[in-house]
C-alpha atoms as a PDB file:
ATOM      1  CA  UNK A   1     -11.535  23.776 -15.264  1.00  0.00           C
ATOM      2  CA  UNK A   2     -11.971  24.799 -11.761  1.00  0.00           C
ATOM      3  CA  UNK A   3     -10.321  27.223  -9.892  1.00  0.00           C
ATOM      4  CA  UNK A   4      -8.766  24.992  -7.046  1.00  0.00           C
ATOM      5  CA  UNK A   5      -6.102  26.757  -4.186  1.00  0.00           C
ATOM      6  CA  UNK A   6      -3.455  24.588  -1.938  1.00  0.00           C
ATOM      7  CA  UNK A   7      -6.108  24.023   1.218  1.00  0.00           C
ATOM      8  CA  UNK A   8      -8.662  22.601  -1.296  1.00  0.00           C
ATOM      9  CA  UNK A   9      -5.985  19.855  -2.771  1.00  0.00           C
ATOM     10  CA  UNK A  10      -5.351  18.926   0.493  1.00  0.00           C
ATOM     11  CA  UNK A  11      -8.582  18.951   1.850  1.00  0.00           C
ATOM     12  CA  UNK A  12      -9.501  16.748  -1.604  1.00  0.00           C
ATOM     13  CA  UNK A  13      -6.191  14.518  -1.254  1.00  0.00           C
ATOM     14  CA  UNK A  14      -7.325  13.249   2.240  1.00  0.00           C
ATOM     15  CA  UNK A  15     -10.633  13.102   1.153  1.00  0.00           C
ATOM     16  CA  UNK A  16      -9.588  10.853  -1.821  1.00  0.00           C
ATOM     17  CA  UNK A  17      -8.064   8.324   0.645  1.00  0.00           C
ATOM     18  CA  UNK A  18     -10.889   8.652   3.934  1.00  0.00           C
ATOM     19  CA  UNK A  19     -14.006   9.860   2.336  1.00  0.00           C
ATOM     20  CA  UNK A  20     -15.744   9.507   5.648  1.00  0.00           C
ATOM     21  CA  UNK A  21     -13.529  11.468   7.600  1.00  0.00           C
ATOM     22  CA  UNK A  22     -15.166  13.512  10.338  1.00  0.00           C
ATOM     23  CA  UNK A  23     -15.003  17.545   9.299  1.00  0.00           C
ATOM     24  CA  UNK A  24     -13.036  18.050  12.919  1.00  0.00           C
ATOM     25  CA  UNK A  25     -10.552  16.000  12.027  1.00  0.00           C
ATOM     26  CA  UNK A  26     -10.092  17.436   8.317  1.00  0.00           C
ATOM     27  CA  UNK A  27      -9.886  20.337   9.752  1.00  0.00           C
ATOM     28  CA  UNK A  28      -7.132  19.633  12.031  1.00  0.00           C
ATOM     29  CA  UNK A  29      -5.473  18.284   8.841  1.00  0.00           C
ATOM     30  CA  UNK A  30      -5.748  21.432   6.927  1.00  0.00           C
ATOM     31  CA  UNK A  31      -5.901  24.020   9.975  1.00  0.00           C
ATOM     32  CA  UNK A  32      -9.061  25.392   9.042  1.00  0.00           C
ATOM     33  CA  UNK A  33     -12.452  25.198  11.467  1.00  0.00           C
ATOM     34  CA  UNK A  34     -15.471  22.593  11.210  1.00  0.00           C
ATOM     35  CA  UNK A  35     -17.459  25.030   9.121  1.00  0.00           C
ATOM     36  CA  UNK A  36     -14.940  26.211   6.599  1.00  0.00           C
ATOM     37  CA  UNK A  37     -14.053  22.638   5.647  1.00  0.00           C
ATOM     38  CA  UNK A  38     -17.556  21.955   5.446  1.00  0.00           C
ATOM     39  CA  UNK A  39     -17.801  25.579   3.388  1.00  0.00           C
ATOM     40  CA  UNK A  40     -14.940  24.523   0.871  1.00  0.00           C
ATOM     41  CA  UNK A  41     -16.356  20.785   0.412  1.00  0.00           C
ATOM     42  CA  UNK A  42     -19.751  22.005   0.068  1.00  0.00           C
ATOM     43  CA  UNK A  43     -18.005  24.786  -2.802  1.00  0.00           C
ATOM     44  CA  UNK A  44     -16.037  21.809  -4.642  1.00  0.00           C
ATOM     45  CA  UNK A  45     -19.419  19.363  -4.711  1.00  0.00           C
ATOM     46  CA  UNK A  46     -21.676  22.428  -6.524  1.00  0.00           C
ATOM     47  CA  UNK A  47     -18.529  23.233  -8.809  1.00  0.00           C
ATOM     48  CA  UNK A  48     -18.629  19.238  -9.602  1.00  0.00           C
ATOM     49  CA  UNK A  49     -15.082  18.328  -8.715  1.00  0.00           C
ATOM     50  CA  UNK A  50     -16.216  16.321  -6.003  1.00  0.00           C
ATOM     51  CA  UNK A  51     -18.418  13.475  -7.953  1.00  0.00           C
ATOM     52  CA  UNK A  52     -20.032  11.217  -5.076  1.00  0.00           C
ATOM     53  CA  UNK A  53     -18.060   9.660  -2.468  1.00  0.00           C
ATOM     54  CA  UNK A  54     -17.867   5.155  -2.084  1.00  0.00           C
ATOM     55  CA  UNK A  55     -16.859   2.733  -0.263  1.00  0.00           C
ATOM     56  CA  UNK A  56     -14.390   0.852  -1.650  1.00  0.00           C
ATOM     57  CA  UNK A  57     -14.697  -3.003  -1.282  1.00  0.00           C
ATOM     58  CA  UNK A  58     -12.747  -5.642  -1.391  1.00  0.00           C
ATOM     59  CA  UNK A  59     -13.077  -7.949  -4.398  1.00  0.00           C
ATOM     60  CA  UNK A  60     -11.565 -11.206  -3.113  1.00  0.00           C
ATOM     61  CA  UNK A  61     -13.563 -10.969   0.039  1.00  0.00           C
ATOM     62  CA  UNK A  62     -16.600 -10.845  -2.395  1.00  0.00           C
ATOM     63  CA  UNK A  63     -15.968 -13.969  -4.506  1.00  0.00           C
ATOM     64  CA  UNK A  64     -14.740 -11.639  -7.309  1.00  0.00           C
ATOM     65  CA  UNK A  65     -11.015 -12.063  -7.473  1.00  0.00           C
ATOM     66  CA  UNK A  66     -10.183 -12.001 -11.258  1.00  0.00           C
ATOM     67  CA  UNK A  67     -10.138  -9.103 -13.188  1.00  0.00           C
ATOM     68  CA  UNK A  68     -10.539  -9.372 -16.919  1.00  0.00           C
ATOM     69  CA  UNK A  69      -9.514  -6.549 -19.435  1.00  0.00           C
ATOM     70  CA  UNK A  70     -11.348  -7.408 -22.309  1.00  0.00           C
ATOM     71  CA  UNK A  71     -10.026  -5.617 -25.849  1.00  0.00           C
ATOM     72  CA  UNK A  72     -12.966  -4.733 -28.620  1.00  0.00           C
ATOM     73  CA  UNK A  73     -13.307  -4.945 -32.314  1.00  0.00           C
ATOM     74  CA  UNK A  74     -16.437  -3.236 -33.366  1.00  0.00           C
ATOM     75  CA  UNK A  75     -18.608  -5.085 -35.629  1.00  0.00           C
ATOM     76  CA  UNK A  76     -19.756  -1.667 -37.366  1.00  0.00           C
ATOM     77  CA  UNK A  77     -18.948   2.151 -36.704  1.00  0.00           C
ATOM     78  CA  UNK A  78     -21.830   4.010 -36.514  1.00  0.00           C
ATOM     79  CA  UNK A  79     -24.162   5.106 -33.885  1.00  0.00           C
ATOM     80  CA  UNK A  80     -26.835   2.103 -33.640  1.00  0.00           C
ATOM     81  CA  UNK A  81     -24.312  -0.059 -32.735  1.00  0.00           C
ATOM     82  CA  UNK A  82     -23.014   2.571 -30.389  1.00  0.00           C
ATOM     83  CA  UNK A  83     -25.485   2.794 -28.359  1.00  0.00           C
ATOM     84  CA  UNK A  84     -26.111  -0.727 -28.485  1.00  0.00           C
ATOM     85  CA  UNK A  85     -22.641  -1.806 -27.207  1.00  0.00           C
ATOM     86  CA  UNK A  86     -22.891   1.606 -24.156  1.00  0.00           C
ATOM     87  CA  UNK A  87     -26.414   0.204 -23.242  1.00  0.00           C
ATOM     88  CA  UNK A  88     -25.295  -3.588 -23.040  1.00  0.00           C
ATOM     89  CA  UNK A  89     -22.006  -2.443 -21.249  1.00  0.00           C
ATOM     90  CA  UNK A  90     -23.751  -0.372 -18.345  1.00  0.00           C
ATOM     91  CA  UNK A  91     -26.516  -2.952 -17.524  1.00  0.00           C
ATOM     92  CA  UNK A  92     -23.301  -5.689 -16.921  1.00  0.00           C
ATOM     93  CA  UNK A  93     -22.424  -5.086 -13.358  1.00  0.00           C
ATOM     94  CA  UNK A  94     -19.393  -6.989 -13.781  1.00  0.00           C
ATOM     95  CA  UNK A  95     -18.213  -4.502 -16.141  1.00  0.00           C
ATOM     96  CA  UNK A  96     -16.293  -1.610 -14.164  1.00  0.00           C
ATOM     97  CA  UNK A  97     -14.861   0.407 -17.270  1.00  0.00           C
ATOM     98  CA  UNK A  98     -15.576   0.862 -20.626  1.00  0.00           C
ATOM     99  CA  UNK A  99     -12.871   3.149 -22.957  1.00  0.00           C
ATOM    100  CA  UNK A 100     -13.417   4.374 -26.627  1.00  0.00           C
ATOM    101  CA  UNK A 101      -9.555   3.591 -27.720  1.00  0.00           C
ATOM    102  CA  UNK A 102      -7.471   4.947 -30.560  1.00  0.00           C
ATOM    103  CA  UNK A 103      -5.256   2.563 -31.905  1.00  0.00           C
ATOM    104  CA  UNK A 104      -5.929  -0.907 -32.988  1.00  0.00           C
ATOM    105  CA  UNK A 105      -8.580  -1.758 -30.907  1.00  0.00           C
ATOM    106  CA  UNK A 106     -11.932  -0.279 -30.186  1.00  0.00           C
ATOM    107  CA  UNK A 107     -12.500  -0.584 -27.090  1.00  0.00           C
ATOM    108  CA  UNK A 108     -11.183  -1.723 -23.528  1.00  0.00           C
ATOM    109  CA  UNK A 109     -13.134  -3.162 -20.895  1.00  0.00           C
ATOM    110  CA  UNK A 110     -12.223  -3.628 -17.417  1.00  0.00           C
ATOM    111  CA  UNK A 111     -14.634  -6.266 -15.545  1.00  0.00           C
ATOM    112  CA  UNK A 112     -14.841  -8.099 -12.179  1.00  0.00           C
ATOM    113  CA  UNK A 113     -15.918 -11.947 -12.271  1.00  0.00           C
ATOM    114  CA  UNK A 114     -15.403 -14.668  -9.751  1.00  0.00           C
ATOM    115  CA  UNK A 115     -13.127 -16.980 -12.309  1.00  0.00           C
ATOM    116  CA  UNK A 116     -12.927 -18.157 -15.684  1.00  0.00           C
ATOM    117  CA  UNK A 117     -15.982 -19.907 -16.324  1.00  0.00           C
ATOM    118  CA  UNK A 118     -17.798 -16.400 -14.493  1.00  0.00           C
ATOM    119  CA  UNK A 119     -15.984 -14.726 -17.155  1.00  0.00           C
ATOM    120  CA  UNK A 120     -17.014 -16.664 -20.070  1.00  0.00           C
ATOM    121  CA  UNK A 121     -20.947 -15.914 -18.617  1.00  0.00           C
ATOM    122  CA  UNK A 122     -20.145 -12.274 -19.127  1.00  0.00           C
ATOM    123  CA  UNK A 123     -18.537 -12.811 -23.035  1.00  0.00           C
ATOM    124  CA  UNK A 124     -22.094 -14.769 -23.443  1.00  0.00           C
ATOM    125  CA  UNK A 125     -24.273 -12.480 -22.221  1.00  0.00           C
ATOM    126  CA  UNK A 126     -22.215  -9.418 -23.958  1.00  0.00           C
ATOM    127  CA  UNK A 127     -21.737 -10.658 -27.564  1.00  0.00           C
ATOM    128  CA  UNK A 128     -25.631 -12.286 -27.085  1.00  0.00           C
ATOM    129  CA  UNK A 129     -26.172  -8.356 -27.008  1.00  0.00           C
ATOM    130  CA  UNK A 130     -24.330  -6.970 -29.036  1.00  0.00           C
ATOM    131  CA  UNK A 131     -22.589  -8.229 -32.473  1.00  0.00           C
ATOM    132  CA  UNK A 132     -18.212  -8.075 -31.927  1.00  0.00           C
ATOM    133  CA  UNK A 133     -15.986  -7.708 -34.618  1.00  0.00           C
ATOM    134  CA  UNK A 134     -13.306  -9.634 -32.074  1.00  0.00           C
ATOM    135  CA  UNK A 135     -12.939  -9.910 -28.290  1.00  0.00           C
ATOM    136  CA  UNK A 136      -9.661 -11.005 -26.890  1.00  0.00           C
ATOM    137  CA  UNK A 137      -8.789 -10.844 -23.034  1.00  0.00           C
ATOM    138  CA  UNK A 138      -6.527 -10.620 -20.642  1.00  0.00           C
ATOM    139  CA  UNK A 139      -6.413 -11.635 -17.008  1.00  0.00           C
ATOM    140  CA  UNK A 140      -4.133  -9.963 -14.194  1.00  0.00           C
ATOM    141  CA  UNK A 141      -2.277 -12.138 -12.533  1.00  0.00           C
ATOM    142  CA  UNK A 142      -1.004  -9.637 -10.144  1.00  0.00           C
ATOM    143  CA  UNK A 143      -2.723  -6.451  -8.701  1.00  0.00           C
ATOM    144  CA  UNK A 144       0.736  -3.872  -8.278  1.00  0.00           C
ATOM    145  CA  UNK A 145      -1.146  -0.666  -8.276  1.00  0.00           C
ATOM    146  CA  UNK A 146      -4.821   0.114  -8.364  1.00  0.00           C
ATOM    147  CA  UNK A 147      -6.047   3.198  -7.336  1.00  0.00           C
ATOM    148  CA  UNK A 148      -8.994   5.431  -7.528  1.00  0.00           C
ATOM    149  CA  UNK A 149      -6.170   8.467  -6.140  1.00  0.00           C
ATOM    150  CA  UNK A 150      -6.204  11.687  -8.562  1.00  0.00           C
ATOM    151  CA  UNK A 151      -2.463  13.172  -8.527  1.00  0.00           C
ATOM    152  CA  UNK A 152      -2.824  16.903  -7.061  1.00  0.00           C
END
């Protein structure tokens, strides 16, 4: 774990919600100068805190309003099929998440797709890949809270 102090979590709190804000106006935020924001930013990137910086977009303006969590039996437990399943997973652009579970299930899946039938494309092209145990899935019918905001 990294060593973080209070002017860092703010300076990576605003930066979690305006990634492209300009370094005078961070620093007017924080009360530090230009060059120690850019100092402190530069510190947290090397000590991998900071991982990249996005733009987020907006699904629904993109054709891509239903999100699918998809819940994973594993045909087998061992590595080949491991790998198989992380390889086929990461090539599937639709596919935003991918957990290792405890519990009853396997795995969880989080995926964008347009609609239903865009979703049943993706179950085709994933179990094509890779053999399932079982895949069941759920679809959000409302978006409360999604956020890509760390608590610090």
């Amino acid at each position: 774990m990294v060593k973080i102090d209070d002017t860092d979590r703010r300076i990576l709190a605003i930066l979690q919600r305006d990634a492209a804000i300009g370094l005078d106006a961070l620093g007017d935020k924080v009360g530090l100068s230009r060059n120690a924001c850019w100092r402190r930013i530069r510190a947290l990137d090397e000590a991998g805190v900071i991982l990249g910086r996005v733009a987020l977009l907006d699904p629904d303006r993109l054709g891509l309003g239903l999100t699918v969590f998809m819940q994973i039996r594993a045909e087998r437990h061992d590595a080949e099929w491991l790998t198989a399943f992380a390889r086929a997973t990461k090539a599937m652009p639709e596919i935003q998440s991918v957990y290792r579970m405890t519990g009853d299930l396997d795995y969880l899946i989080r995926a964008r797709v347009a609609d239903m039938k865009d979703y049943d494309r993706l179950y085709q092209r994933l179990i094509a890949r890779v053999p399932m145990g079982d895949v069941s899935a759920s679809f959000v019918m409302e978006e409360i809270k999604d956020t890509t905001e760390l608590p610090l």
